[in-house]
C-alpha atoms as a PDB file:
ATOM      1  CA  UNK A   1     128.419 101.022 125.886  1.00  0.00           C
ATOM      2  CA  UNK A   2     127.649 101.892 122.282  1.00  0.00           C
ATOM      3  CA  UNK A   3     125.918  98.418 122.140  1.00  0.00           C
ATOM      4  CA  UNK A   4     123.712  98.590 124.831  1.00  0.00           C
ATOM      5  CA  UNK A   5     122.859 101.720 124.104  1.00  0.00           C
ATOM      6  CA  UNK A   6     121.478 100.959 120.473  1.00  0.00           C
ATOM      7  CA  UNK A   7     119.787  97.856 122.567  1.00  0.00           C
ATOM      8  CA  UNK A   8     117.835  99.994 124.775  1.00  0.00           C
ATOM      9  CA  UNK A   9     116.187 102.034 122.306  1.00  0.00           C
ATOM     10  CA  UNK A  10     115.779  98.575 119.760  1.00  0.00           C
ATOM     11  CA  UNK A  11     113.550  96.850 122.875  1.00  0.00           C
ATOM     12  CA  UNK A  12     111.486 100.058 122.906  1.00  0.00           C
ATOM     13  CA  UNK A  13     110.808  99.787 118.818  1.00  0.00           C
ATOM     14  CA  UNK A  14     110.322  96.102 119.036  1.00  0.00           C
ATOM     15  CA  UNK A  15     107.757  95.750 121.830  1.00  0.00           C
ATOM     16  CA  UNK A  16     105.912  99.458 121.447  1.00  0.00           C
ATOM     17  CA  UNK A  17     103.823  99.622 118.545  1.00  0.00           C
ATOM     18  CA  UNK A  18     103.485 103.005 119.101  1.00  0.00           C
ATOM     19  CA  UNK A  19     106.855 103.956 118.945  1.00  0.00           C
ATOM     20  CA  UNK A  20     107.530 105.409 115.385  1.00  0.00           C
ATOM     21  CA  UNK A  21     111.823 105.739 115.236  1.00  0.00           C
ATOM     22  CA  UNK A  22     114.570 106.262 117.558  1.00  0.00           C
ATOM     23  CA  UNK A  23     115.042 109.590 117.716  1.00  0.00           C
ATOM     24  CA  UNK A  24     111.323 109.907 118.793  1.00  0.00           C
ATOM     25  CA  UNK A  25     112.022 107.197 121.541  1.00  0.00           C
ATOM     26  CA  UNK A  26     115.426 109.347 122.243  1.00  0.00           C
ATOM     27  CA  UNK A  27     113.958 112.126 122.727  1.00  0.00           C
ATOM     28  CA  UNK A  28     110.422 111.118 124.452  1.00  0.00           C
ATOM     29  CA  UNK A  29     110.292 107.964 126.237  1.00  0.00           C
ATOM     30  CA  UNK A  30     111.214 108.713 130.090  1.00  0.00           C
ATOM     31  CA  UNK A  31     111.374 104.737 130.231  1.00  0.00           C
ATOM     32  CA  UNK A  32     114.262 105.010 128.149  1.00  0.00           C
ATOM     33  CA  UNK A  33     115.416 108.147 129.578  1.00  0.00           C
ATOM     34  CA  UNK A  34     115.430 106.227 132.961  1.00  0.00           C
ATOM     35  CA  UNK A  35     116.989 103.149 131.746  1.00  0.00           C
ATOM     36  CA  UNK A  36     119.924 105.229 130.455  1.00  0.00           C
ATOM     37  CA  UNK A  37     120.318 107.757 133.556  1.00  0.00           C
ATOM     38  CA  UNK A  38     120.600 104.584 135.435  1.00  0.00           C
ATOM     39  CA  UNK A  39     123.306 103.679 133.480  1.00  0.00           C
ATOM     40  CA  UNK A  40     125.494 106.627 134.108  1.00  0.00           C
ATOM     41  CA  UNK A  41     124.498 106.540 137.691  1.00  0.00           C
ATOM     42  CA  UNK A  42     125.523 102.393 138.101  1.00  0.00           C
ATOM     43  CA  UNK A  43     128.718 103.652 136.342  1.00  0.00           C
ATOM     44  CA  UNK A  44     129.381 106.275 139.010  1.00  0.00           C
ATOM     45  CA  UNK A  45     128.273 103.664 141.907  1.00  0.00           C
ATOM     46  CA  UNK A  46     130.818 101.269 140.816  1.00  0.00           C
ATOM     47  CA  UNK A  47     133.841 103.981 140.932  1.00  0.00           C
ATOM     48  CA  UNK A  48     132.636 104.378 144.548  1.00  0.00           C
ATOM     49  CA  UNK A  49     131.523 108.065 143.644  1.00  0.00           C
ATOM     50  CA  UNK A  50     127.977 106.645 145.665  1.00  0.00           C
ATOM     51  CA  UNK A  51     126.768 109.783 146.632  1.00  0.00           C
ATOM     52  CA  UNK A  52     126.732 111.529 143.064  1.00  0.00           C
ATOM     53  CA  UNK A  53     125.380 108.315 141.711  1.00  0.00           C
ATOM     54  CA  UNK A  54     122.178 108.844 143.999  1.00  0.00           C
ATOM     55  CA  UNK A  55     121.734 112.215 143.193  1.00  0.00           C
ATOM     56  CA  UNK A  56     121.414 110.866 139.717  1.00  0.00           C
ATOM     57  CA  UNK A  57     119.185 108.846 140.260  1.00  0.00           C
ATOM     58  CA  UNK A  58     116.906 110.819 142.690  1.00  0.00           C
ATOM     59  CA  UNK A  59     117.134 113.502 139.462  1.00  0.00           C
ATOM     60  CA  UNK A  60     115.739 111.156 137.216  1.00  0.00           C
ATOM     61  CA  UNK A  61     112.974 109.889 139.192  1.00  0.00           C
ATOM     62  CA  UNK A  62     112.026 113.605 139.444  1.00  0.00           C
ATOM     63  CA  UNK A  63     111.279 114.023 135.627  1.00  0.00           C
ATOM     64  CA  UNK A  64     110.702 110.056 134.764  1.00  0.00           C
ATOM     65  CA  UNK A  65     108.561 109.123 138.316  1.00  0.00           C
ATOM     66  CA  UNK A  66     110.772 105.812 137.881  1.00  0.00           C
ATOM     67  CA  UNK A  67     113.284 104.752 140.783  1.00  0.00           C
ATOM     68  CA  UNK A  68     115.977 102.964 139.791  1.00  0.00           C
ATOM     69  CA  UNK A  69     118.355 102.460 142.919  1.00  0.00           C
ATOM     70  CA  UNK A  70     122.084 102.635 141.101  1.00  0.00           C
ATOM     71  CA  UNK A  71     123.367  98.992 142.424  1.00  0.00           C
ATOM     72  CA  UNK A  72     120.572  97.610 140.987  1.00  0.00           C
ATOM     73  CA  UNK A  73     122.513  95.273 138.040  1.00  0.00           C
ATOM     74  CA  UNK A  74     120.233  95.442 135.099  1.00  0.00           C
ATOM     75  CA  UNK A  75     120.769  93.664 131.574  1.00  0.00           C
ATOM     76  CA  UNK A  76     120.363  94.856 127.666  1.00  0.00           C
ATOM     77  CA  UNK A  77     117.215  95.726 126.375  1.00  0.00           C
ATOM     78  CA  UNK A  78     115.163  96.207 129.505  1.00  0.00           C
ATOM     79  CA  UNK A  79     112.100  98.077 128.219  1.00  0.00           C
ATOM     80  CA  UNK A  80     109.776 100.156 131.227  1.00  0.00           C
ATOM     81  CA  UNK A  81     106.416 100.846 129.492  1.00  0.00           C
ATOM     82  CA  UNK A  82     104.946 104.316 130.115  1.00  0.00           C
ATOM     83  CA  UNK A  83     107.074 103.581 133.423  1.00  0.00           C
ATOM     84  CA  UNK A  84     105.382 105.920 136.005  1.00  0.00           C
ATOM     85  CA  UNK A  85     105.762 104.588 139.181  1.00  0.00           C
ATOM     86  CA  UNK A  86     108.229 101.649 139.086  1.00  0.00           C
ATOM     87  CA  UNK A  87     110.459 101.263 141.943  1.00  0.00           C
ATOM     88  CA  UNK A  88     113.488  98.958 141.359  1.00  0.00           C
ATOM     89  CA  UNK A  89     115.561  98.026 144.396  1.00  0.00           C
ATOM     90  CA  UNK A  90     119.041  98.309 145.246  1.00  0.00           C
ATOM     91  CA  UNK A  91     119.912  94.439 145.406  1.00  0.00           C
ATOM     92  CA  UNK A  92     117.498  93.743 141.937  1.00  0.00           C
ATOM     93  CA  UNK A  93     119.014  91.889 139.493  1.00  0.00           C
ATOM     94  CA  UNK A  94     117.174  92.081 136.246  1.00  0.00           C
ATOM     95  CA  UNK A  95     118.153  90.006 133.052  1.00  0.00           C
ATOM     96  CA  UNK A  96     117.895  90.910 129.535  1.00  0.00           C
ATOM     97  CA  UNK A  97     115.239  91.326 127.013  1.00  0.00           C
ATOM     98  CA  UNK A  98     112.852  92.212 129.992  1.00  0.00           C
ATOM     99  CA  UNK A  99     109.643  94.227 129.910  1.00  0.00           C
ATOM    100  CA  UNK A 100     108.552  96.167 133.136  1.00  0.00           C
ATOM    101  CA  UNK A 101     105.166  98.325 133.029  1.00  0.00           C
ATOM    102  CA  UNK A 102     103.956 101.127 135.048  1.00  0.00           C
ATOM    103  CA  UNK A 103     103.234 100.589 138.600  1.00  0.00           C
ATOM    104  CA  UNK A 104     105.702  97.608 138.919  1.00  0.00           C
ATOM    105  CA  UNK A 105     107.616  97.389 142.064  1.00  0.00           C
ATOM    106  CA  UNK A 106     110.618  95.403 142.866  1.00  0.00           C
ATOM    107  CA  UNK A 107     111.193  96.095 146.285  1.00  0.00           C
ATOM    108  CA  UNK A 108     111.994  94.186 149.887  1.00  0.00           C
ATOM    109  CA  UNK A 109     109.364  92.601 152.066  1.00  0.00           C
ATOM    110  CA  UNK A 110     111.417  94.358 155.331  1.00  0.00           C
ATOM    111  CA  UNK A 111     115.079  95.595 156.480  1.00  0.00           C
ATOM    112  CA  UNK A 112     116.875  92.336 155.885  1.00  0.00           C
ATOM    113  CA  UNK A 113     120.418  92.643 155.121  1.00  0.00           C
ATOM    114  CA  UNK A 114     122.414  91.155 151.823  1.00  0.00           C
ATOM    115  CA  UNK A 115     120.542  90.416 148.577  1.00  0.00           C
ATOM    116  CA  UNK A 116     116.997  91.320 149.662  1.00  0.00           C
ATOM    117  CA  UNK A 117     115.161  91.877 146.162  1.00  0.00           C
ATOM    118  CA  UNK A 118     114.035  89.904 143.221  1.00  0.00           C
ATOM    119  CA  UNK A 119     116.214  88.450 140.684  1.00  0.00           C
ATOM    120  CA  UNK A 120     114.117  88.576 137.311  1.00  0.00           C
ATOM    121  CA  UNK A 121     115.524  86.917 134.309  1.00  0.00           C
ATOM    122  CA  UNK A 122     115.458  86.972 130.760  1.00  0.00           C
ATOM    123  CA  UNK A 123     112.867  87.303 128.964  1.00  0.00           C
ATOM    124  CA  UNK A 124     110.677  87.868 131.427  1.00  0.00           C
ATOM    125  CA  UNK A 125     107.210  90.391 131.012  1.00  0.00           C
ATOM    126  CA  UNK A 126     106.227  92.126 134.653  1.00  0.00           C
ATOM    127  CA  UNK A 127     102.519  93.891 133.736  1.00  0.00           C
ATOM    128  CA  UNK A 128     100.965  96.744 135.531  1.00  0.00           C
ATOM    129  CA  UNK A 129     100.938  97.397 139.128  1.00  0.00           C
ATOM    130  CA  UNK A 130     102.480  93.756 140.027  1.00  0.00           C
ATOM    131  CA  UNK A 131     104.589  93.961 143.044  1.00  0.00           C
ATOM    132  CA  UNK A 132     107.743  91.506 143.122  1.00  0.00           C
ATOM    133  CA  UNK A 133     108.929  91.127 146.901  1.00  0.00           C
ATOM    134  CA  UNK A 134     111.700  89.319 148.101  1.00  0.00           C
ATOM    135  CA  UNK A 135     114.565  87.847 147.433  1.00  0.00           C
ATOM    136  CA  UNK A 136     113.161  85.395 145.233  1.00  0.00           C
ATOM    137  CA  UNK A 137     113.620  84.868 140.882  1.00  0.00           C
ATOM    138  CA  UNK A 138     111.369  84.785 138.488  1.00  0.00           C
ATOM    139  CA  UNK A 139     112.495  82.231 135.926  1.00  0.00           C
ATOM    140  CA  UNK A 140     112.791  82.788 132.208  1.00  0.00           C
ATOM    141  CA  UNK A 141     110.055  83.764 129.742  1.00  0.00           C
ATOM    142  CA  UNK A 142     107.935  83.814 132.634  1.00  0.00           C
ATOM    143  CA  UNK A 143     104.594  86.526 132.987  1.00  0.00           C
ATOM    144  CA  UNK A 144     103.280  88.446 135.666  1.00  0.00           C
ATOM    145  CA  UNK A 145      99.511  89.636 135.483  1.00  0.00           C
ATOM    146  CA  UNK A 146      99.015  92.954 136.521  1.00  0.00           C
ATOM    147  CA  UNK A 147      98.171  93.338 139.873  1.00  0.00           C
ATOM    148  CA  UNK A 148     100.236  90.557 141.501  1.00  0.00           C
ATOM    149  CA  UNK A 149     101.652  90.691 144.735  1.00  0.00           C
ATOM    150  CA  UNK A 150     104.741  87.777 143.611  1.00  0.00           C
ATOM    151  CA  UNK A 151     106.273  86.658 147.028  1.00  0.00           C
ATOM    152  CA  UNK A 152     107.887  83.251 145.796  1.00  0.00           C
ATOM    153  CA  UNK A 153     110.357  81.479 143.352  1.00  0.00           C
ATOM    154  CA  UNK A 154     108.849  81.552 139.971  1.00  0.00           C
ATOM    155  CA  UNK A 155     109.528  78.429 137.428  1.00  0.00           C
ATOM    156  CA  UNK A 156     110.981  79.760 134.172  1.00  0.00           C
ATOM    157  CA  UNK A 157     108.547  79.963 131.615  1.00  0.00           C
ATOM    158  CA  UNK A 158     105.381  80.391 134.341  1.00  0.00           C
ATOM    159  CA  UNK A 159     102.384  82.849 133.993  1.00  0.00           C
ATOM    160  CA  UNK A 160     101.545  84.310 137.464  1.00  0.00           C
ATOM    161  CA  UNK A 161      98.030  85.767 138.510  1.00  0.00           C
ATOM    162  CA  UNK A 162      96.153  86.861 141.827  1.00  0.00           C
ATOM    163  CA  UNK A 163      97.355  88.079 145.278  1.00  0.00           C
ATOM    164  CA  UNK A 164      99.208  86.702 146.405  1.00  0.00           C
ATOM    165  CA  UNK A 165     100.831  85.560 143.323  1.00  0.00           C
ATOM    166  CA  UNK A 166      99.762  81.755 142.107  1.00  0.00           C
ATOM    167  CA  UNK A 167     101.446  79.959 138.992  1.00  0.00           C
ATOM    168  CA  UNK A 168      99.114  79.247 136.769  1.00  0.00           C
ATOM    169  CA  UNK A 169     100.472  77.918 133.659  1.00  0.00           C
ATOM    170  CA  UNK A 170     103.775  76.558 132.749  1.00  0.00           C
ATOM    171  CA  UNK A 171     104.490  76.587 128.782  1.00  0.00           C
ATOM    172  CA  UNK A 172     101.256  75.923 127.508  1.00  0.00           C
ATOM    173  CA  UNK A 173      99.949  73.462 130.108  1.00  0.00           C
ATOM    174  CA  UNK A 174      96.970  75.132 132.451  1.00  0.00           C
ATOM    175  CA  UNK A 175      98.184  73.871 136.311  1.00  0.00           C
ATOM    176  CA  UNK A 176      96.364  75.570 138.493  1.00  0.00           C
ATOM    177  CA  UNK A 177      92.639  77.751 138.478  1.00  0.00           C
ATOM    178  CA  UNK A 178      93.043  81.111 140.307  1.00  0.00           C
ATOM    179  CA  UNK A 179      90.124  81.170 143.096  1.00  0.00           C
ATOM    180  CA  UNK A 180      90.093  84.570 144.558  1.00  0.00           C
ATOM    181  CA  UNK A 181      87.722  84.057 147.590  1.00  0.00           C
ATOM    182  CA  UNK A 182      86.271  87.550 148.825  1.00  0.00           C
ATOM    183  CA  UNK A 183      84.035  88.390 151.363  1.00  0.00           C
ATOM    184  CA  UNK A 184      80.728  88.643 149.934  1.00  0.00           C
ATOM    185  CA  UNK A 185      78.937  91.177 152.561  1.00  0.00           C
ATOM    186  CA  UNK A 186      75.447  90.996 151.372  1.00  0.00           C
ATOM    187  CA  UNK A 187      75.850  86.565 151.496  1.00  0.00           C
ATOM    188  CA  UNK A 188      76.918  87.414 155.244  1.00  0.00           C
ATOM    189  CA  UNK A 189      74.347  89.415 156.265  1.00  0.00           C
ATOM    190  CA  UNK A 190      71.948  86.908 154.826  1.00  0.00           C
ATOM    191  CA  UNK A 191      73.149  84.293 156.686  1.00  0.00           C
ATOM    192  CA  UNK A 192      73.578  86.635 159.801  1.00  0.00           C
ATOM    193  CA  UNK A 193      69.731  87.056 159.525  1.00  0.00           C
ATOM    194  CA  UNK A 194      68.842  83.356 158.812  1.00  0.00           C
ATOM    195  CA  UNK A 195      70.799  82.461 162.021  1.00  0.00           C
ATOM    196  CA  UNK A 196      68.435  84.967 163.867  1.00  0.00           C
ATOM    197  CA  UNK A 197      65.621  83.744 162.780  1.00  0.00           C
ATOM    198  CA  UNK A 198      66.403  80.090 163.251  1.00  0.00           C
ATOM    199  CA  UNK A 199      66.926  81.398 167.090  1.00  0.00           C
ATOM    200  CA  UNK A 200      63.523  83.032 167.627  1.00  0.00           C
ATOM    201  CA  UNK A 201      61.934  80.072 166.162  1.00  0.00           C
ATOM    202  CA  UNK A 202      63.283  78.036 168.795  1.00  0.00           C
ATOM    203  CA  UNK A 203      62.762  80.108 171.263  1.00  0.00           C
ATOM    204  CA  UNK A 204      58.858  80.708 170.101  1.00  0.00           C
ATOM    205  CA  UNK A 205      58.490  76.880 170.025  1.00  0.00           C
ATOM    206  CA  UNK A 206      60.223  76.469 173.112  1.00  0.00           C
ATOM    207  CA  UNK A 207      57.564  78.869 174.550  1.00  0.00           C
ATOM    208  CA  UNK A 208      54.470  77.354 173.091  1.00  0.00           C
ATOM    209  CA  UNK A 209      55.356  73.738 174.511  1.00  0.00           C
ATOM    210  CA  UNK A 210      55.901  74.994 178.027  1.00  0.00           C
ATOM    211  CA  UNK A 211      52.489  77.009 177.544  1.00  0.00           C
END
């Protein structure tokens, strides 16, 4: 326990540049005061003491704003940046050496029973506001942009982009170009006017050949 716990506050000091020593992270990172809480409360969920182990955790989502459900299985040096607003699931299973930002949710995509959230490996970075749905993994040094909605497998060592979620890059070779297509409502009122005209012209020319 002694080890991971001098592992959880090393990931914070090795991937925040703001973070000055451990006793400041200790004492003020609620990303590490989640991380740990969950801990205790995963300890208590094994022992069967389940409902104790929720209350835990529903405490420290009240003074972290991170949910950590406590059967969630969750490696060494997981590091939850600023963290307000991640939701972990009850089925996750997250790897070591991972980094999770704020907004991140891995969560269900309905009331399926069995394993019914994301598996994320090691060494894997989840940026801000991505949502991870499913029971799907997300391979090995793998990235997800910020913002994307991640509903399949992921190839170790993949970037992911866009909703919903599109691999873009495996290693250092470019596979894919993310095309977002959006309504553009100005383009289709343009055209929505061109069509209208294009009708009355007919219709005028229509008129002055019968005339």
């Amino acid at each position: 326990m002694f080890k991971t716990f001098r592992s959880d506050i090393k990931a914070v000091l090795d991937r925040d540049p703001a973070a000055r020593n451990g006793f400041e992270v200790f004492f003020t990172y609620s990303g590490f005061h989640a991380i740990r809480s969950y801990r205790f409360a995963h300890f208590l969920y094994k022992i069967k003491l389940k409902f104790f182990a929720r209350c835990v955790s529903q405490l420290s989502k009240f003074f972290t704003g991170i949910e950590i459900h406590p059967a969630a299985k969750i490696g060494r040096g997981v590091f939850i940046d600023h963290g307000s607003g991640v939701v972990v699931g009850e089925t996750t299973v997250i790897g070591d050496n991972v980094t999770i930002y704020q907004g991140v949710t891995l969560g269900g995509t309905g009331k399926e029973k069995g394993k019914r959230h994301p598996t994320i490996c090691s060494n894997v970075m989840i940026s801000s506001g991505a949502k991870v749905l499913g029971p799907i993994v997300v391979g090995e040094n793998s990235k997800i942009g910020a913002n994307a909605v991640v509903l399949k497998d992921v190839p170790p060592n993949s970037t992911v982009v866009g909703i919903p979620g599109k691999v873009v890059k495996i290693g250092n070779e470019k596979v894919s170009d993310l095309i977002q297509k959006l309504p553009d409502p100005c383009n289709e009122e343009i055209k929505f006017l061109k069509d209208k005209i294009e009708e009355l012209e007919k219709k005028i020319n229509s008129f002055e050949k019968k005339a």
